[in-house]
C-alpha atoms as a PDB file:
ATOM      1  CA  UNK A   1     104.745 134.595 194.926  1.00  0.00           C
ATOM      2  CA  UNK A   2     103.016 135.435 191.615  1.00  0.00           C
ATOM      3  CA  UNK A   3     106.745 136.387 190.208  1.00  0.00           C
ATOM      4  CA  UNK A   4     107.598 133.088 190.920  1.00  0.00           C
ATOM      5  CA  UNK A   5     104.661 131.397 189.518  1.00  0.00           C
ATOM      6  CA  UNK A   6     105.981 133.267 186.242  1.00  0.00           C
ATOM      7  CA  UNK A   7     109.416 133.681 185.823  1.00  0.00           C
ATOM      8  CA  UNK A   8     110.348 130.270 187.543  1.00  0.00           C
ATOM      9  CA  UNK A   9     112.274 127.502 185.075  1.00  0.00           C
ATOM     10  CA  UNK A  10     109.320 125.059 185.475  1.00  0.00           C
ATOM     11  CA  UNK A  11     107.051 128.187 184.650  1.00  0.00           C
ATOM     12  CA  UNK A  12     109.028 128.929 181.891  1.00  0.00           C
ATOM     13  CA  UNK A  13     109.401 125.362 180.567  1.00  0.00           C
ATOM     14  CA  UNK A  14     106.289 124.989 180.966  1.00  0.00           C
ATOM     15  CA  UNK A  15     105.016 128.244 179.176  1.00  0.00           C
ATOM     16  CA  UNK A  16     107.269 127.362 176.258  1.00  0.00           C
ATOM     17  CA  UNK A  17     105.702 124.132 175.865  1.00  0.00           C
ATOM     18  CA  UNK A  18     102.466 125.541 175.638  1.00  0.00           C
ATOM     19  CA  UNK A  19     103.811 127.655 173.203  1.00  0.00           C
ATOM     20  CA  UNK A  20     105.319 125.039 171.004  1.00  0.00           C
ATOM     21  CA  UNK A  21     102.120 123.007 171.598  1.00  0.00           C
ATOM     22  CA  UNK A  22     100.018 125.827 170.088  1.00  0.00           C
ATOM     23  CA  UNK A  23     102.299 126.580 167.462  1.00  0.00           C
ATOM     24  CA  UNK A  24     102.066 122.637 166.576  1.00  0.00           C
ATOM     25  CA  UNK A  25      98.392 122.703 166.332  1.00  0.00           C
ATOM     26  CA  UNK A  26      97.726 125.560 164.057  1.00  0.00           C
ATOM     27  CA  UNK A  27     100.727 124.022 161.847  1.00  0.00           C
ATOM     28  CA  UNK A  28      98.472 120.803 161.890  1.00  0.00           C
ATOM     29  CA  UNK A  29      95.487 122.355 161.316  1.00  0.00           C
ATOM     30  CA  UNK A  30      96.702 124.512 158.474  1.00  0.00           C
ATOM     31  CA  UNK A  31      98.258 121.339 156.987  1.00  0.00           C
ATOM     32  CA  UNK A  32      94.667 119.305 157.798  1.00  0.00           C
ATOM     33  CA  UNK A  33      92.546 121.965 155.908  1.00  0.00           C
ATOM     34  CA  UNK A  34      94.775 121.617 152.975  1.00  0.00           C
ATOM     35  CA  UNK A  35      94.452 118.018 152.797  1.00  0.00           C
ATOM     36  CA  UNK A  36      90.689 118.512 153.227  1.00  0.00           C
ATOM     37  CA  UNK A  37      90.828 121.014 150.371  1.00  0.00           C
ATOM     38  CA  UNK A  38      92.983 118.825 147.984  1.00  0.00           C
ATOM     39  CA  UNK A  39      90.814 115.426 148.686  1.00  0.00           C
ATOM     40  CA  UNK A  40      88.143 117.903 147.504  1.00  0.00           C
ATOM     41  CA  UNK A  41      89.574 119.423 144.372  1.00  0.00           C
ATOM     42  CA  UNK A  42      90.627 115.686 143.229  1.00  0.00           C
ATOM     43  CA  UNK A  43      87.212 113.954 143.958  1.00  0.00           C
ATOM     44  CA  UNK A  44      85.936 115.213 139.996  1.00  0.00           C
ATOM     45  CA  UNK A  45      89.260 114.450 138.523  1.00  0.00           C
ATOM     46  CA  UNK A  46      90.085 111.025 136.887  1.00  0.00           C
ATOM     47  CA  UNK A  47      92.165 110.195 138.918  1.00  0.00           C
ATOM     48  CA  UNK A  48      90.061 109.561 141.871  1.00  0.00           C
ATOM     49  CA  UNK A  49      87.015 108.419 139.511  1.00  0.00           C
ATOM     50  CA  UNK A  50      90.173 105.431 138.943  1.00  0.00           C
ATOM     51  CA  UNK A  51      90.689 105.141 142.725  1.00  0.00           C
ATOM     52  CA  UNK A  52      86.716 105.353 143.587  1.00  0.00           C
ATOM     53  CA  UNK A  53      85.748 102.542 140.919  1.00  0.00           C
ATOM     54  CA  UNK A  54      89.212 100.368 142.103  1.00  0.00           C
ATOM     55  CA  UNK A  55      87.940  99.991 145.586  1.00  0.00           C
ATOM     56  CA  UNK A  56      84.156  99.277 144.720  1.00  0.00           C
ATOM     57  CA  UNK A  57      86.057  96.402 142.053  1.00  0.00           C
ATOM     58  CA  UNK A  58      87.833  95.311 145.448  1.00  0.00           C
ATOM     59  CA  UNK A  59      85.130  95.283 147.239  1.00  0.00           C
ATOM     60  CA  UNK A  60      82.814  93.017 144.935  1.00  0.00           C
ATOM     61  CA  UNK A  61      86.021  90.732 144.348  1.00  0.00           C
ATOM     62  CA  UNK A  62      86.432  90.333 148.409  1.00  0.00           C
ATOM     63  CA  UNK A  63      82.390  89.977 148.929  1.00  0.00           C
ATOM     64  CA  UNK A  64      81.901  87.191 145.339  1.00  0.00           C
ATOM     65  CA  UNK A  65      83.850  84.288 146.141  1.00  0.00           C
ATOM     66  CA  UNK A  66      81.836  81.787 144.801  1.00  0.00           C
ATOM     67  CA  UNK A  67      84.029  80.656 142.032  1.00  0.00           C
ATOM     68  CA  UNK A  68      86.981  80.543 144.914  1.00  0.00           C
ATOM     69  CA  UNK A  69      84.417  78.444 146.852  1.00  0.00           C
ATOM     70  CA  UNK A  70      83.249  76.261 144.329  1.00  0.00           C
ATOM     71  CA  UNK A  71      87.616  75.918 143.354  1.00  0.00           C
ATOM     72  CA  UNK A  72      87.992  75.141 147.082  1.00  0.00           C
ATOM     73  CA  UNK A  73      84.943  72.115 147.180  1.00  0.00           C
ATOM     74  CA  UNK A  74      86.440  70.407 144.143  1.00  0.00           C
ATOM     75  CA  UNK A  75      90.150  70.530 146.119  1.00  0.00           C
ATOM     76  CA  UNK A  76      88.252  68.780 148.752  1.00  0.00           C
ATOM     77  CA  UNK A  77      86.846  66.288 146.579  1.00  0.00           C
ATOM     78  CA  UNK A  78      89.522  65.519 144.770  1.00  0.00           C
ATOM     79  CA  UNK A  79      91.130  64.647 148.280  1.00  0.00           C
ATOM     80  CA  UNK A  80      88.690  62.529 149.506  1.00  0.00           C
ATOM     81  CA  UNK A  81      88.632  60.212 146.250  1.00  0.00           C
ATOM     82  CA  UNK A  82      92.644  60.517 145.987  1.00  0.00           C
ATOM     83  CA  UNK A  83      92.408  57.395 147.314  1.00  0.00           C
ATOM     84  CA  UNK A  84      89.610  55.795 145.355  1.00  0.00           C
ATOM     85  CA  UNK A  85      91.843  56.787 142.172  1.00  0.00           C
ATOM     86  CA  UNK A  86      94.703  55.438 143.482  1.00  0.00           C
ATOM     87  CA  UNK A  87      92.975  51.943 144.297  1.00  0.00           C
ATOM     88  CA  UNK A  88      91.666  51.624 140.720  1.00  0.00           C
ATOM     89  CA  UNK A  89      94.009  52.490 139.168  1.00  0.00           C
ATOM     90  CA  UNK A  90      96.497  49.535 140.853  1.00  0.00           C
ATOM     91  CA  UNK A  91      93.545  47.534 140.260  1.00  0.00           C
ATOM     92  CA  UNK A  92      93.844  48.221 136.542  1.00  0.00           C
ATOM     93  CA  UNK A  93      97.571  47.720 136.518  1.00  0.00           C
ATOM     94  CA  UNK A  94      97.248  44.515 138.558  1.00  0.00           C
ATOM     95  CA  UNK A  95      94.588  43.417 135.648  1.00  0.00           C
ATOM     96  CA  UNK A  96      96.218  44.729 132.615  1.00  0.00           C
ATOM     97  CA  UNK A  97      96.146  41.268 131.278  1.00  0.00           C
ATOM     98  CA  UNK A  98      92.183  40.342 131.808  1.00  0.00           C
ATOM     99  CA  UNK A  99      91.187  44.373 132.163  1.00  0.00           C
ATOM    100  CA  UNK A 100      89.822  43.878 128.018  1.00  0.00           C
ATOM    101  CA  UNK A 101      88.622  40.602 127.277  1.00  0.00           C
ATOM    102  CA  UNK A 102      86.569  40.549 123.486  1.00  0.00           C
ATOM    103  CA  UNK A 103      85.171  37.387 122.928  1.00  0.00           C
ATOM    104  CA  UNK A 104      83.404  38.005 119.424  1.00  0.00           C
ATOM    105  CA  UNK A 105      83.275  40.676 116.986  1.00  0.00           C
ATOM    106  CA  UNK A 106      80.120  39.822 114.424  1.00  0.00           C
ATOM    107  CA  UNK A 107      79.622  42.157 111.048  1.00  0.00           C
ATOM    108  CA  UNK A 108      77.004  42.332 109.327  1.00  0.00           C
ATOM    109  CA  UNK A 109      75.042  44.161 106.620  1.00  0.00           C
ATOM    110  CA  UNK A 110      74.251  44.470 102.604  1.00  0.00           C
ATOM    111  CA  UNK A 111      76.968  44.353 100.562  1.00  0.00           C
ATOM    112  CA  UNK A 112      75.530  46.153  97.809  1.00  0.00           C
ATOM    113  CA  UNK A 113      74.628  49.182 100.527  1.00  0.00           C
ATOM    114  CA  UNK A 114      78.104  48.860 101.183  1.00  0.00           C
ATOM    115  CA  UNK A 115      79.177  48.998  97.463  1.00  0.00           C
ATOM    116  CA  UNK A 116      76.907  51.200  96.229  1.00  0.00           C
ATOM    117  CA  UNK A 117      76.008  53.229  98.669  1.00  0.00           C
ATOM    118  CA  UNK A 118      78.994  53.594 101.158  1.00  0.00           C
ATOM    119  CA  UNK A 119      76.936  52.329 103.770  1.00  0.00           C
ATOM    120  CA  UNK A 120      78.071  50.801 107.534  1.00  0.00           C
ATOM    121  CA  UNK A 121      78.244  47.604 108.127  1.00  0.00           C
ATOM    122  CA  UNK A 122      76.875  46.494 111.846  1.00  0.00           C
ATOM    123  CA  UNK A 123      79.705  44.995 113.988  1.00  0.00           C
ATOM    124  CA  UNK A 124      78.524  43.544 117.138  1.00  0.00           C
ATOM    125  CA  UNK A 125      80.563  43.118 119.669  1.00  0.00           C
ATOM    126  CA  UNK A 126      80.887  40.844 122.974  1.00  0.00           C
ATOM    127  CA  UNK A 127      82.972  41.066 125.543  1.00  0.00           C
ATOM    128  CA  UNK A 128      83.878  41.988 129.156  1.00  0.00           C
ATOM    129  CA  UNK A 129      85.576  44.968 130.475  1.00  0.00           C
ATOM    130  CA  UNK A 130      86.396  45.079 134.229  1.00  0.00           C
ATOM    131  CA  UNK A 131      84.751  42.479 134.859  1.00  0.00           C
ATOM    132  CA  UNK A 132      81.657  43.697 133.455  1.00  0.00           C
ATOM    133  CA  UNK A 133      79.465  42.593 130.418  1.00  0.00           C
ATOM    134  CA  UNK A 134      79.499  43.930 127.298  1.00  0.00           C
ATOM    135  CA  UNK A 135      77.673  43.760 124.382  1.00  0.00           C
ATOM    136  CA  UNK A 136      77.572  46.728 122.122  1.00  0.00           C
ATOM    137  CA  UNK A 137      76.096  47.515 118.089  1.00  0.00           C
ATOM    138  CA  UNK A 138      78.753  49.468 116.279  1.00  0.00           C
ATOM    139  CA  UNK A 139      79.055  51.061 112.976  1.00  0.00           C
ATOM    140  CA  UNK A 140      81.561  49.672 111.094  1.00  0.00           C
ATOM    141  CA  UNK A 141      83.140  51.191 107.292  1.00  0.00           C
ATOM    142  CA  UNK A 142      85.690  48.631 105.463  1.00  0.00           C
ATOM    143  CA  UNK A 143      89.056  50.353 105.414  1.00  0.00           C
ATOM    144  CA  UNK A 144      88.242  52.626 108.646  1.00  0.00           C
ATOM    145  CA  UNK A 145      88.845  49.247 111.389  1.00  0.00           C
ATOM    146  CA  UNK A 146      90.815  52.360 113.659  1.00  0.00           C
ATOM    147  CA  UNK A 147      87.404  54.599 113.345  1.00  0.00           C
ATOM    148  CA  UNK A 148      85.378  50.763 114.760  1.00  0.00           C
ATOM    149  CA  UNK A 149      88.576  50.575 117.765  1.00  0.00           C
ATOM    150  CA  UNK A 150      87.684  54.149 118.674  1.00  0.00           C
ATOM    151  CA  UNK A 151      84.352  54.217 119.071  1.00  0.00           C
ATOM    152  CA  UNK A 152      84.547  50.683 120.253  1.00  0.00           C
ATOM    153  CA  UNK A 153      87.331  52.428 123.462  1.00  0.00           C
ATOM    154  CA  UNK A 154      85.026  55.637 123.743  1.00  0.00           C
ATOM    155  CA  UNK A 155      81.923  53.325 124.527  1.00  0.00           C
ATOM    156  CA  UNK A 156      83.675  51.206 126.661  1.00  0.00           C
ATOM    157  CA  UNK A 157      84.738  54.266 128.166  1.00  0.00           C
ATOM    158  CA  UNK A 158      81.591  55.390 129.042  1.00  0.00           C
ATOM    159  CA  UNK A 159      80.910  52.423 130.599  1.00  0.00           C
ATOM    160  CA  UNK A 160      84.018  52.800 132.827  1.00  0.00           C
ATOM    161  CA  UNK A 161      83.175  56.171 133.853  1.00  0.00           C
ATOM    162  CA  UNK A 162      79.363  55.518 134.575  1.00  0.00           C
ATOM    163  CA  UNK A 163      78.017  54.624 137.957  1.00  0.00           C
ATOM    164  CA  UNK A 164      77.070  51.592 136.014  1.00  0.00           C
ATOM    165  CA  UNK A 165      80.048  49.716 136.069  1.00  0.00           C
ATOM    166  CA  UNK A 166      82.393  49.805 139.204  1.00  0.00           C
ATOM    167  CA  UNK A 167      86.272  48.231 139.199  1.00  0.00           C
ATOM    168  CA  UNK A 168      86.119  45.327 141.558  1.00  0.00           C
ATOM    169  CA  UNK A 169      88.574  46.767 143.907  1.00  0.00           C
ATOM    170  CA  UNK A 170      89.101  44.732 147.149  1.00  0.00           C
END
């Protein structure tokens, strides 16, 4: 009975597997302790000082994401007022004709300042933009009337961009 326990083909088979098994493992083990011996001869060369300061960069990139978060909020703002923008600016189109209305522009000042001295004259302006008042005190230099339009456009700008005024949008 033990002869058969030995020399049978399932005995065998199975013997031979154990064998191949075995042989398999050392192979693998051999092969693991070189990899273990290599990851330890590179970990004082460059190149893993490269790979060791590349993942801590990856890491603090994955864990800061405020900027991402703060790019994200204004996407989310500037959805919500898409609308908003769109509204005023059909308002503004639909009131191209009354958007500017100037009713008087007023300058004053010493003409010998001017002469003399290059000095501004005052311009005061009155009008209505968007349907809202304005009355403004400008600086105003004969021969620079694109200068007074300018700032005259930048303050009314401000006004337009202020929570001051609002577009009557209905």
């Amino acid at each position: 009975m033990d002869q058969i326990k030995t020399s049978s083909a399932e005995a065998l088979a199975v013997n031979s597997t154990n064998a191949s098994l075995s042989a398999f493992m050392k192979t693998q083990n051999l092969l693991l302790a070189s990899a273990s011996s290599a990851l330890i001869a590179l970990s004082p060369s460059v190149e893993y000082a490269a790979f060791h300061s590349a993942q801590q960069r990856l890491a603090f990139a994955n864990s800061n994401t405020e900027d991402l978060d703060f790019a994200r909020h204004a996407l989310d703002v500037a959805q919500v007022n898409e609308n908003a923008a769109l509204q005023a600016t059909a308002w503004m189109v639909n009131h191209a004709s009354n958007f500017l209305n100037l009713m008087s522009v007023e300058l004053s000042g010493a003409l010998n300042g001017l002469c003399d001295h290059g000095e501004p004259m005052n311009a005061h302006v009155v009008g209505t933009v968007a349907d809202n008042s304005v009355d403004v005190a400008l600086d105003y230099n004969i021969g620079k009337t694109p200068d007074l339009i300018e700032n005259l456009f930048e303050h009314m700008w401000g006004l337009l961009t202020s929570a001051a005024t609002t577009l009557p949008i209905r």
